[in-house]
PDB file of N, CA and C in Angstrom:
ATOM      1  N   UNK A   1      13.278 -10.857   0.202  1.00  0.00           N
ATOM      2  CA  UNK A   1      12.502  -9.707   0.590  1.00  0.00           C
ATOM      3  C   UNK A   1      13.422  -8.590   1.041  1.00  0.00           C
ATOM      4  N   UNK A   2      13.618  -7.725   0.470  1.00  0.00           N
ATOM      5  CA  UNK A   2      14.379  -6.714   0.591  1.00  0.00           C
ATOM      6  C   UNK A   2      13.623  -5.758   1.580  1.00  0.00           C
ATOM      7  N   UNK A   3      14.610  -5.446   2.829  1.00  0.00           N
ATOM      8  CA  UNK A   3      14.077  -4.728   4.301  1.00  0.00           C
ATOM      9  C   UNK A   3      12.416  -5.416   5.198  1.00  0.00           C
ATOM     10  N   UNK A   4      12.468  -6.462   4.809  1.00  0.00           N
ATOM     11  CA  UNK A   4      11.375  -6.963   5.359  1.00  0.00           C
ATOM     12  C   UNK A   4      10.080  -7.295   4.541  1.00  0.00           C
ATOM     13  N   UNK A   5      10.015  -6.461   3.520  1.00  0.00           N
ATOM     14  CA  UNK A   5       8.854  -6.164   2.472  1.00  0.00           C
ATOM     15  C   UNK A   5       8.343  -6.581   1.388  1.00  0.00           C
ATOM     16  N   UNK A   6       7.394  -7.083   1.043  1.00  0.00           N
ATOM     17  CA  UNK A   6       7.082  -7.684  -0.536  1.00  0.00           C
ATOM     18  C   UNK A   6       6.086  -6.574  -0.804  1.00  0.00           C
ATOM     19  N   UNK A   7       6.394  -6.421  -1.839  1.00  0.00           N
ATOM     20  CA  UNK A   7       4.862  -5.864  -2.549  1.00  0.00           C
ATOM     21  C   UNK A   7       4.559  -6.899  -3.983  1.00  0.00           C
ATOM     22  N   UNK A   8       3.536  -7.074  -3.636  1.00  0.00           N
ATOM     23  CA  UNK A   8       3.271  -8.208  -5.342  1.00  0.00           C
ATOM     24  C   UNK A   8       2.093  -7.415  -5.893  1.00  0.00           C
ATOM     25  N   UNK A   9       1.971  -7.212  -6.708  1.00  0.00           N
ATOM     26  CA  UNK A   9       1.007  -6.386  -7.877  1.00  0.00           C
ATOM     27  C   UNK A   9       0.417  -7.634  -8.847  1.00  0.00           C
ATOM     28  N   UNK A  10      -0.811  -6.975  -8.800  1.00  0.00           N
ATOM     29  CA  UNK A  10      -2.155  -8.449 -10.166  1.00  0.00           C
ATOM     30  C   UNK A  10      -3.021  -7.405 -10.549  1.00  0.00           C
ATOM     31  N   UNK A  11      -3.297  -7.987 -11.575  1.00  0.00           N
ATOM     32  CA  UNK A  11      -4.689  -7.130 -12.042  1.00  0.00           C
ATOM     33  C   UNK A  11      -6.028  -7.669 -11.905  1.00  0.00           C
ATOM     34  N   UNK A  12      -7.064  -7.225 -11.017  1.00  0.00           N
ATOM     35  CA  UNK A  12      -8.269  -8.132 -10.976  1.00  0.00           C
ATOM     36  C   UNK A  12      -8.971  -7.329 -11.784  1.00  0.00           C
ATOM     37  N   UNK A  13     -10.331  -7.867 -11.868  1.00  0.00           N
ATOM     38  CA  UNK A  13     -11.475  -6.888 -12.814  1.00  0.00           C
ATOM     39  C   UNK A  13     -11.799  -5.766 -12.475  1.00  0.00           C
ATOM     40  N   UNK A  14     -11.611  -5.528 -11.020  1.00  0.00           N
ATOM     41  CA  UNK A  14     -11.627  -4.081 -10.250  1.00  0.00           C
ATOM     42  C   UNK A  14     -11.251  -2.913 -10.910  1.00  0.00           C
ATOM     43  N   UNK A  15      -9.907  -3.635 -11.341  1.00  0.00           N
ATOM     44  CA  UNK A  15      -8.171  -2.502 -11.436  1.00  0.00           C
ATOM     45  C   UNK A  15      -7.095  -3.255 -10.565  1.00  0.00           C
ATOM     46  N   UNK A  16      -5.721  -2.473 -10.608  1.00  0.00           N
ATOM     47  CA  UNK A  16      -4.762  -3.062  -9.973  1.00  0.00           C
ATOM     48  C   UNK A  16      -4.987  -3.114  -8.847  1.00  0.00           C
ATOM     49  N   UNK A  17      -4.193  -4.069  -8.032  1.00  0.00           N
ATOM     50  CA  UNK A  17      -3.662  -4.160  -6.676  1.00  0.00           C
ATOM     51  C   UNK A  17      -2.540  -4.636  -6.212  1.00  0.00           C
ATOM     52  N   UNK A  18      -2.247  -3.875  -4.952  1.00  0.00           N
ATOM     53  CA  UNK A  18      -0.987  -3.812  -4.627  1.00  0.00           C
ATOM     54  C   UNK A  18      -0.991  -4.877  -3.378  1.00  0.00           C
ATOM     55  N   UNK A  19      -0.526  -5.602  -3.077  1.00  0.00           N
ATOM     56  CA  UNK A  19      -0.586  -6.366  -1.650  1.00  0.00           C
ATOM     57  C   UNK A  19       1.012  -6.312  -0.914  1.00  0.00           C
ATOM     58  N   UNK A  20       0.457  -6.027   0.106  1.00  0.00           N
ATOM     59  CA  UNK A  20       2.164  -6.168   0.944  1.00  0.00           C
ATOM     60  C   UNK A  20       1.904  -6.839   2.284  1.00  0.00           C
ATOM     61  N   UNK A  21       3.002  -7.007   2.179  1.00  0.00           N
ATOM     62  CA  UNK A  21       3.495  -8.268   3.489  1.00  0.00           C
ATOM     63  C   UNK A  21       4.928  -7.556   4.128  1.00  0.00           C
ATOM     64  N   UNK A  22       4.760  -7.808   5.182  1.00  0.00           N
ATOM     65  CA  UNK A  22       6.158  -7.983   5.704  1.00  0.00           C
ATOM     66  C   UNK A  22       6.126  -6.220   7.105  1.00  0.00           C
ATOM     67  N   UNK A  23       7.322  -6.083   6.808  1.00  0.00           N
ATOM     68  CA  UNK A  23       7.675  -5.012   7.871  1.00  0.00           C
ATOM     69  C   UNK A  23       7.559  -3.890   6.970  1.00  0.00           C
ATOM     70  N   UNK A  24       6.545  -2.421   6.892  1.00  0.00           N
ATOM     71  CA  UNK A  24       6.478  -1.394   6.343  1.00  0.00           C
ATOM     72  C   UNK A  24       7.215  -0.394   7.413  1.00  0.00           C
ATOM     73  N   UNK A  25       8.551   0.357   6.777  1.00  0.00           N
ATOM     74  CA  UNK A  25       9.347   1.281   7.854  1.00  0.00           C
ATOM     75  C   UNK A  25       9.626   2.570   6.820  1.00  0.00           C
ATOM     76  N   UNK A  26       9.805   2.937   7.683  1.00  0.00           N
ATOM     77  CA  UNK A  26      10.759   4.573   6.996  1.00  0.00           C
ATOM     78  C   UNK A  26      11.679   3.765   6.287  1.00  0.00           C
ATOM     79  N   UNK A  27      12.352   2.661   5.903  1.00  0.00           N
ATOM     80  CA  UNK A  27      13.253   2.395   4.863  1.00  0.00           C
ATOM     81  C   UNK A  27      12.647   1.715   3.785  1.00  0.00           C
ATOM     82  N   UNK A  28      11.530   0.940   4.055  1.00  0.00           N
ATOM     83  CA  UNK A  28      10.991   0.259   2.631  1.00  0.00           C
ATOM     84  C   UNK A  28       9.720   0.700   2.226  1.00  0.00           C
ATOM     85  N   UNK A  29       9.142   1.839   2.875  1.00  0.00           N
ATOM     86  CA  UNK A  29       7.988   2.375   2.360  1.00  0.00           C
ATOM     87  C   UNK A  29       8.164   2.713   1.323  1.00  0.00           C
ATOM     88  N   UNK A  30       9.133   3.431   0.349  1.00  0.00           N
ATOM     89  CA  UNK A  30       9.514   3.209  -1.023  1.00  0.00           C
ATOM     90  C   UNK A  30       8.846   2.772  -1.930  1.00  0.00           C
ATOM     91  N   UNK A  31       9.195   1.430  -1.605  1.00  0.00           N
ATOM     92  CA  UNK A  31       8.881   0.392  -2.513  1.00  0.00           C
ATOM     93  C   UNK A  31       7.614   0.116  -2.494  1.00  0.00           C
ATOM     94  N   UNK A  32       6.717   0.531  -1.371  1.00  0.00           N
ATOM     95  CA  UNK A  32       5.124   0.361  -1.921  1.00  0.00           C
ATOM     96  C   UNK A  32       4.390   1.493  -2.735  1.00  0.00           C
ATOM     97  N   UNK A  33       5.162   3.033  -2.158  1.00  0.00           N
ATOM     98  CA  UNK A  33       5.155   4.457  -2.827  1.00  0.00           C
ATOM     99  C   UNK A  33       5.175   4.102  -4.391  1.00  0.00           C
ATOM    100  N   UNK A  34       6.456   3.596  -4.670  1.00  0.00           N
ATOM    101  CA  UNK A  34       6.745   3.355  -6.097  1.00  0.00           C
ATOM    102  C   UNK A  34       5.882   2.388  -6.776  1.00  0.00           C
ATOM    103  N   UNK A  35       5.287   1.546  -5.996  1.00  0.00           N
ATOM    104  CA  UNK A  35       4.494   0.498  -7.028  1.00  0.00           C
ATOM    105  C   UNK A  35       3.279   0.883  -7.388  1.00  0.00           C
ATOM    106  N   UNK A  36       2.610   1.843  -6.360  1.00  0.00           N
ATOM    107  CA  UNK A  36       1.696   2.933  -6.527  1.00  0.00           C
ATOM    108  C   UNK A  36       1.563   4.159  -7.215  1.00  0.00           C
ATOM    109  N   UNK A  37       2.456   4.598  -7.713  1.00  0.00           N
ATOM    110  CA  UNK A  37       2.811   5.410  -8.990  1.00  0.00           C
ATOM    111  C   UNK A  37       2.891   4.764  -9.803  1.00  0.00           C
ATOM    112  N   UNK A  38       3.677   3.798  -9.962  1.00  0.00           N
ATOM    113  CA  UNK A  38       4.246   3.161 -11.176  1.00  0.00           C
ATOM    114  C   UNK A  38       2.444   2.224 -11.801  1.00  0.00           C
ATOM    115  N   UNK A  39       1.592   1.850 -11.038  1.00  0.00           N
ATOM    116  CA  UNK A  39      -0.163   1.855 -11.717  1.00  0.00           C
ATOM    117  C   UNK A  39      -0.631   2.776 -11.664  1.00  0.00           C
ATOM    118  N   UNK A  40      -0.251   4.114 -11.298  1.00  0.00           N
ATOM    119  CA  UNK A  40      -1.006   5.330 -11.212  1.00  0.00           C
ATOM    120  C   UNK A  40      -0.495   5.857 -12.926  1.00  0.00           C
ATOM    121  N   UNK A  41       0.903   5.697 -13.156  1.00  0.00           N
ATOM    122  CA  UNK A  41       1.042   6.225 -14.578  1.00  0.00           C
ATOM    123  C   UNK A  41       1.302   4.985 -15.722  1.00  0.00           C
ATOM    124  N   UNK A  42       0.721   4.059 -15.224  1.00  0.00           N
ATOM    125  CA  UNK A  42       0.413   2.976 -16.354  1.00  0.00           C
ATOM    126  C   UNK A  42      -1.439   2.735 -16.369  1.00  0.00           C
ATOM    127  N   UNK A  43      -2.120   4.285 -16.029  1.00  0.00           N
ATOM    128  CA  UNK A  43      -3.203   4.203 -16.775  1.00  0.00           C
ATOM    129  C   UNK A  43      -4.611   2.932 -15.706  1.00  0.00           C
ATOM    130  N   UNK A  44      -3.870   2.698 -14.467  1.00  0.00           N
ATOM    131  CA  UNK A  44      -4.775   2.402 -13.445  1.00  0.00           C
ATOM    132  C   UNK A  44      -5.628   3.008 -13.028  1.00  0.00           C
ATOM    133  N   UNK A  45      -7.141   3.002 -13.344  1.00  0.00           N
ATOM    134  CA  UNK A  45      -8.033   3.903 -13.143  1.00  0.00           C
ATOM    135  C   UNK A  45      -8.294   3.358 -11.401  1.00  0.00           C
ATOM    136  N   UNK A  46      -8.278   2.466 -11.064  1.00  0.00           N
ATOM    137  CA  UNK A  46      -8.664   1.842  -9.577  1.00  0.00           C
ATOM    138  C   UNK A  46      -7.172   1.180  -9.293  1.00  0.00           C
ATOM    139  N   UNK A  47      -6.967   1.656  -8.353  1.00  0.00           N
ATOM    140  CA  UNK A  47      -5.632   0.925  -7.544  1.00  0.00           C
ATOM    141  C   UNK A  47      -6.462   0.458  -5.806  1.00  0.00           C
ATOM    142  N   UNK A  48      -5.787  -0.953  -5.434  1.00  0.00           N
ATOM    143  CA  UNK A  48      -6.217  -1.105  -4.360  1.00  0.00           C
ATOM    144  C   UNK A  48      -4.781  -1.603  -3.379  1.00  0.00           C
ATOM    145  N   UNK A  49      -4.253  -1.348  -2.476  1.00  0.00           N
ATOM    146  CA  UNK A  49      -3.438  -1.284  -2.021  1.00  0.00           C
ATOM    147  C   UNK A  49      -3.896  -2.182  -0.684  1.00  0.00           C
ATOM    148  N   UNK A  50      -3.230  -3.393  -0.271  1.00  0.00           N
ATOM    149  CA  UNK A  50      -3.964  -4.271   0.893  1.00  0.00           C
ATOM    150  C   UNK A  50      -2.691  -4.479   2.029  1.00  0.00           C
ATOM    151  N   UNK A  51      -3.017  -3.527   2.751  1.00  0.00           N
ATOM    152  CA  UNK A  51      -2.170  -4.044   3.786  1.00  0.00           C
ATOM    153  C   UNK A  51      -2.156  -5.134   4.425  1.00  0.00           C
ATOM    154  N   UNK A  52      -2.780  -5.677   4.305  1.00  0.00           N
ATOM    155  CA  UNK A  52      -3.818  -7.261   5.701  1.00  0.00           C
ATOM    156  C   UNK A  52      -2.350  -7.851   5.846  1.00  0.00           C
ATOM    157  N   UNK A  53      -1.223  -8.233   5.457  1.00  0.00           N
ATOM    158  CA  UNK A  53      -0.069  -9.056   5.158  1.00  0.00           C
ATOM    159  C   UNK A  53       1.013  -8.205   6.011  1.00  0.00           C
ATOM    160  N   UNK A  54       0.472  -6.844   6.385  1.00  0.00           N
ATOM    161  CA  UNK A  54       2.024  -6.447   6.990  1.00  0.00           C
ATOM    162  C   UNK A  54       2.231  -6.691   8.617  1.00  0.00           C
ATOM    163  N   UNK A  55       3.325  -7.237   8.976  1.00  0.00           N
ATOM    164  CA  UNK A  55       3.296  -7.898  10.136  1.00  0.00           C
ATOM    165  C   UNK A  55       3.955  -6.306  11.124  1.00  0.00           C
ATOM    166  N   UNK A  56       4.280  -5.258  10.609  1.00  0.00           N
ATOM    167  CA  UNK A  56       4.985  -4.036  11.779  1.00  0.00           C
ATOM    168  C   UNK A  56       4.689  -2.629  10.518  1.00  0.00           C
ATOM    169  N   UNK A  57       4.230  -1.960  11.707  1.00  0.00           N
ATOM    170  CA  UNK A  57       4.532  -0.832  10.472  1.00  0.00           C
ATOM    171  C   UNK A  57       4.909   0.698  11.613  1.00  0.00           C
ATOM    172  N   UNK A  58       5.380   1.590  11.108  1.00  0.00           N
ATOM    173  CA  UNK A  58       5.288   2.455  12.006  1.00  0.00           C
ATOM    174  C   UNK A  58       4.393   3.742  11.164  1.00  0.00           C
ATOM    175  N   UNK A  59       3.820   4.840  12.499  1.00  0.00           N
ATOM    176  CA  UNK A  59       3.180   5.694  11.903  1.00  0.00           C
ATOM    177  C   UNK A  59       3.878   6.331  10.814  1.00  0.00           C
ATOM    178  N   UNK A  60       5.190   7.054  10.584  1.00  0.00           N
ATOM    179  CA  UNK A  60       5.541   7.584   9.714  1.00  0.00           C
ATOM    180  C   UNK A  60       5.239   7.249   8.325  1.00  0.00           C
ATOM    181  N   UNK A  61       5.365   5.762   8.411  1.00  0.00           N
ATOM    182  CA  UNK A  61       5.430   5.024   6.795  1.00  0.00           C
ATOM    183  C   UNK A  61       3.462   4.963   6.372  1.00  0.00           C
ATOM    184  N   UNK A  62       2.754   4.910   7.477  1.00  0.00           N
ATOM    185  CA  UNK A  62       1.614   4.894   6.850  1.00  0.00           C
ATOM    186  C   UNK A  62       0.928   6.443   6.478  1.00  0.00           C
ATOM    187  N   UNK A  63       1.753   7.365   7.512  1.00  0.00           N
ATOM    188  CA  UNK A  63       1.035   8.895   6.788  1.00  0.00           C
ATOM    189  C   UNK A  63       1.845   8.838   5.462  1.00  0.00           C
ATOM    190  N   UNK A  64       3.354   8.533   4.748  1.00  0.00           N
ATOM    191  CA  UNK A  64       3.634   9.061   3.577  1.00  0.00           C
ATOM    192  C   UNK A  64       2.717   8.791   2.549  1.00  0.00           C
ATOM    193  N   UNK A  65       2.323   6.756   2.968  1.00  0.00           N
ATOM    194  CA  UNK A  65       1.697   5.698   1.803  1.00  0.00           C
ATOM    195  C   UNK A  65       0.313   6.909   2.139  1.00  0.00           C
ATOM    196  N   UNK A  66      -0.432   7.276   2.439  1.00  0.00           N
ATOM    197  CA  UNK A  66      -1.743   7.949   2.658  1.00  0.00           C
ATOM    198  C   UNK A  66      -1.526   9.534   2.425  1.00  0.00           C
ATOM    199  N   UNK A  67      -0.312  10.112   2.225  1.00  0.00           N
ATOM    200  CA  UNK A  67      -0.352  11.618   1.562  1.00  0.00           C
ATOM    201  C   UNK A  67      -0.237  11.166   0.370  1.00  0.00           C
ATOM    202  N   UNK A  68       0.523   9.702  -0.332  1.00  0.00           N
ATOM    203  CA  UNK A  68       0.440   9.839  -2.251  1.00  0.00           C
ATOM    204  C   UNK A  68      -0.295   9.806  -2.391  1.00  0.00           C
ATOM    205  N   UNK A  69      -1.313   8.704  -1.653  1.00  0.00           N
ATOM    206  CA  UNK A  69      -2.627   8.664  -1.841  1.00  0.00           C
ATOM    207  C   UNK A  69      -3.268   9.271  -2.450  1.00  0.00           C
ATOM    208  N   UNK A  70      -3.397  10.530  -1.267  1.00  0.00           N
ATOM    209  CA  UNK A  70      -3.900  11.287  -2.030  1.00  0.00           C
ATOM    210  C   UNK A  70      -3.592  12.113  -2.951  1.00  0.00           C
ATOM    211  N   UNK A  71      -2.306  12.407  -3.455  1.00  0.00           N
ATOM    212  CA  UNK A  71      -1.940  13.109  -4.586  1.00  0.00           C
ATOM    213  C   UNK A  71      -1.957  12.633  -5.507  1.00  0.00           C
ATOM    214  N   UNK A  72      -1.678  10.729  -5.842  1.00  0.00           N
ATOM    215  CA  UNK A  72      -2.282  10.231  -6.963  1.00  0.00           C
ATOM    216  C   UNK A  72      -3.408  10.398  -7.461  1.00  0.00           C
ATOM    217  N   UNK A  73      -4.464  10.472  -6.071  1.00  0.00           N
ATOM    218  CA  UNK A  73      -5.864  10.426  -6.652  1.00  0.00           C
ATOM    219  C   UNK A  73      -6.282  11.796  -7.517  1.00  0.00           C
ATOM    220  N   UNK A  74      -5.855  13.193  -7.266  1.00  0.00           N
ATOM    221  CA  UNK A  74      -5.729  14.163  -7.261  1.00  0.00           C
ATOM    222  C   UNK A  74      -5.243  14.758  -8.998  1.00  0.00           C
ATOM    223  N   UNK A  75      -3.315  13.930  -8.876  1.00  0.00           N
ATOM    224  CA  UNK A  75      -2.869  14.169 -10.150  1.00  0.00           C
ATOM    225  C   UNK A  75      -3.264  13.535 -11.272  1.00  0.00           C
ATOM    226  N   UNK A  76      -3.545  11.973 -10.711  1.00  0.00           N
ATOM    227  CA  UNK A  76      -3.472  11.191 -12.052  1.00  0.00           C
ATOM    228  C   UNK A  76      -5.111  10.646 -12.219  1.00  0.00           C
ATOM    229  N   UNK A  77      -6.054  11.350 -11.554  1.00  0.00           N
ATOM    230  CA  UNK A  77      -7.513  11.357 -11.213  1.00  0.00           C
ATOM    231  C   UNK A  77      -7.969   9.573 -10.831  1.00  0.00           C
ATOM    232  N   UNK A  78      -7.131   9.198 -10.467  1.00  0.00           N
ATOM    233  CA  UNK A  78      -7.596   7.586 -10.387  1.00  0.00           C
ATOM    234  C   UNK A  78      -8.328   7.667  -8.858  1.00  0.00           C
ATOM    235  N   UNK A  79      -8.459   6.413  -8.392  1.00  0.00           N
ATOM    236  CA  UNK A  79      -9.693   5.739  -7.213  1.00  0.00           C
ATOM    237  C   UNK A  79      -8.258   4.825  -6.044  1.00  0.00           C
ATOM    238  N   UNK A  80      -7.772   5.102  -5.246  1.00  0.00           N
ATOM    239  CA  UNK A  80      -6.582   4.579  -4.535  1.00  0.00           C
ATOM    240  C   UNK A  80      -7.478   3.964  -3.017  1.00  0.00           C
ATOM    241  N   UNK A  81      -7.841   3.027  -3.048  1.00  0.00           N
ATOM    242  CA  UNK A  81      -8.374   2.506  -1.759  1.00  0.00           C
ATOM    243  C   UNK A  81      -6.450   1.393  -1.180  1.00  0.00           C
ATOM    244  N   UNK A  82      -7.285   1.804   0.416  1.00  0.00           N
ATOM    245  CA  UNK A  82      -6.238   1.083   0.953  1.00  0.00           C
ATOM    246  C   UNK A  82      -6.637   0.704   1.867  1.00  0.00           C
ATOM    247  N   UNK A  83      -6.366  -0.998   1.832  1.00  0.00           N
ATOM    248  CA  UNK A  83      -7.185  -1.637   2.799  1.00  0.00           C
ATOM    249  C   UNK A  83      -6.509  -2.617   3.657  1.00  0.00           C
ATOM    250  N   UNK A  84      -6.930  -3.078   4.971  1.00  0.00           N
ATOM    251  CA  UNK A  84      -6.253  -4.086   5.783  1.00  0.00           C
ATOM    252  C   UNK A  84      -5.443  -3.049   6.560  1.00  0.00           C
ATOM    253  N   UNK A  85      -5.454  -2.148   6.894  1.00  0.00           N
ATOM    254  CA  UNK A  85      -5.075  -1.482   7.972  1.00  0.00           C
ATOM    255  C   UNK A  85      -5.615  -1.807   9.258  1.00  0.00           C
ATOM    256  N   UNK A  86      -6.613  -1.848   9.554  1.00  0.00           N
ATOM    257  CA  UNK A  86      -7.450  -2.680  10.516  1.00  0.00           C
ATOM    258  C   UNK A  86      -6.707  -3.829  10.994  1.00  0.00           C
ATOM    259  N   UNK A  87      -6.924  -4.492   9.987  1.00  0.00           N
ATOM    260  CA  UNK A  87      -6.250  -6.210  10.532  1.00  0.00           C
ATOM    261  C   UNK A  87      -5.259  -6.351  10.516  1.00  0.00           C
ATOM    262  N   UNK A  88      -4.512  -5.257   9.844  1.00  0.00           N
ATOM    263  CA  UNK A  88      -2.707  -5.516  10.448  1.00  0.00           C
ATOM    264  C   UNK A  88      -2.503  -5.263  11.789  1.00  0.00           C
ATOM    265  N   UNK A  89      -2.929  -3.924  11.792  1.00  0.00           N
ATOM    266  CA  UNK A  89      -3.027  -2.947  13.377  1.00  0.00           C
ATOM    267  C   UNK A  89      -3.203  -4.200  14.368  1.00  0.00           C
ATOM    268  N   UNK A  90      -4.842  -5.011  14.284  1.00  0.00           N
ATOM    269  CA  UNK A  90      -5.300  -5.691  15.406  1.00  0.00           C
ATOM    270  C   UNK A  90      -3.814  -6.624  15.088  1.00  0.00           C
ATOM    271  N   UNK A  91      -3.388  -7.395  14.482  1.00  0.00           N
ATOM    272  CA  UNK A  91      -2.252  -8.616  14.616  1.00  0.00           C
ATOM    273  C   UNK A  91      -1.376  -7.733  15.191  1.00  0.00           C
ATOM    274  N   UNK A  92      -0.634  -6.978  14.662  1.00  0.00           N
ATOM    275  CA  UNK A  92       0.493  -6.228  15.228  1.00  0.00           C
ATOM    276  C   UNK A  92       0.169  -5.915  17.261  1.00  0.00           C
ATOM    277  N   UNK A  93      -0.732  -5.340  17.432  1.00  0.00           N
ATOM    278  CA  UNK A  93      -1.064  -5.436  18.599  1.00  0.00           C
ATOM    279  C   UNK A  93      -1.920  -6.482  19.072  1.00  0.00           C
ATOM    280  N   UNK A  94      -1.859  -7.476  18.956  1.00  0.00           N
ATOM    281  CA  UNK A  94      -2.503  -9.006  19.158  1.00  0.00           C
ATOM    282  C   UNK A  94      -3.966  -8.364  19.561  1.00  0.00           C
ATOM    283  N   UNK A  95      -4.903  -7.429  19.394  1.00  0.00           N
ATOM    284  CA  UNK A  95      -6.496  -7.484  19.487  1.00  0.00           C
ATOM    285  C   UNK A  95      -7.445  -8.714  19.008  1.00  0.00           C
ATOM    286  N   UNK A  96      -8.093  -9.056  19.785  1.00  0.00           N
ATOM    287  CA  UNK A  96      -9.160 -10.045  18.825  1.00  0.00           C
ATOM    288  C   UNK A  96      -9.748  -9.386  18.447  1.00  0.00           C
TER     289      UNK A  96
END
């Protein structure tokens, strides 16, 4: 896992998805940026992006992943949901 991070990509009947695990920082946000373009211009009409797996993240790295967001949705007219923000947040700060 390079800087803490996996991203693994599948295709369900939805459209793609992106799942990540690990530590999301100002150094490996990258690599989820890029896997999110890279189904945005291979013709992904629905991308779903699941955070539930990331064990740290800081604010910086989640406003960049949420400005492509929206510029994918924008340039390449696709549907970019991103989900498990919730349940990382509550683990990361131990909430029940």
């Amino acid at each position: 896992m390079r800087h803490g991070l996996r991203c693994r990509v599948s295709r369900t009947p939805r459209g793609d998805r992106i799942e990540v695990s690990g530590r999301l920082t100002r150094r490996s946000q990258q690599r989820v940026v890029e896997a999110l373009w890279r189904r945005a211009w291979t013709g992904g009409s629905h991308i779903t992006v699941d955070l539930a797996g990331v064990t740290f993240f800081d604010g910086t790295s989640v406003i960049v992943l949420l400005g492509n967001k929206r510029i994918v949705e924008r340039q390449r007219g696709c549907t970019v949901d991103v989900t498990g923000l919730e349940t990382a947040t509550r683990r990361i700060l131990a909430l029940p």
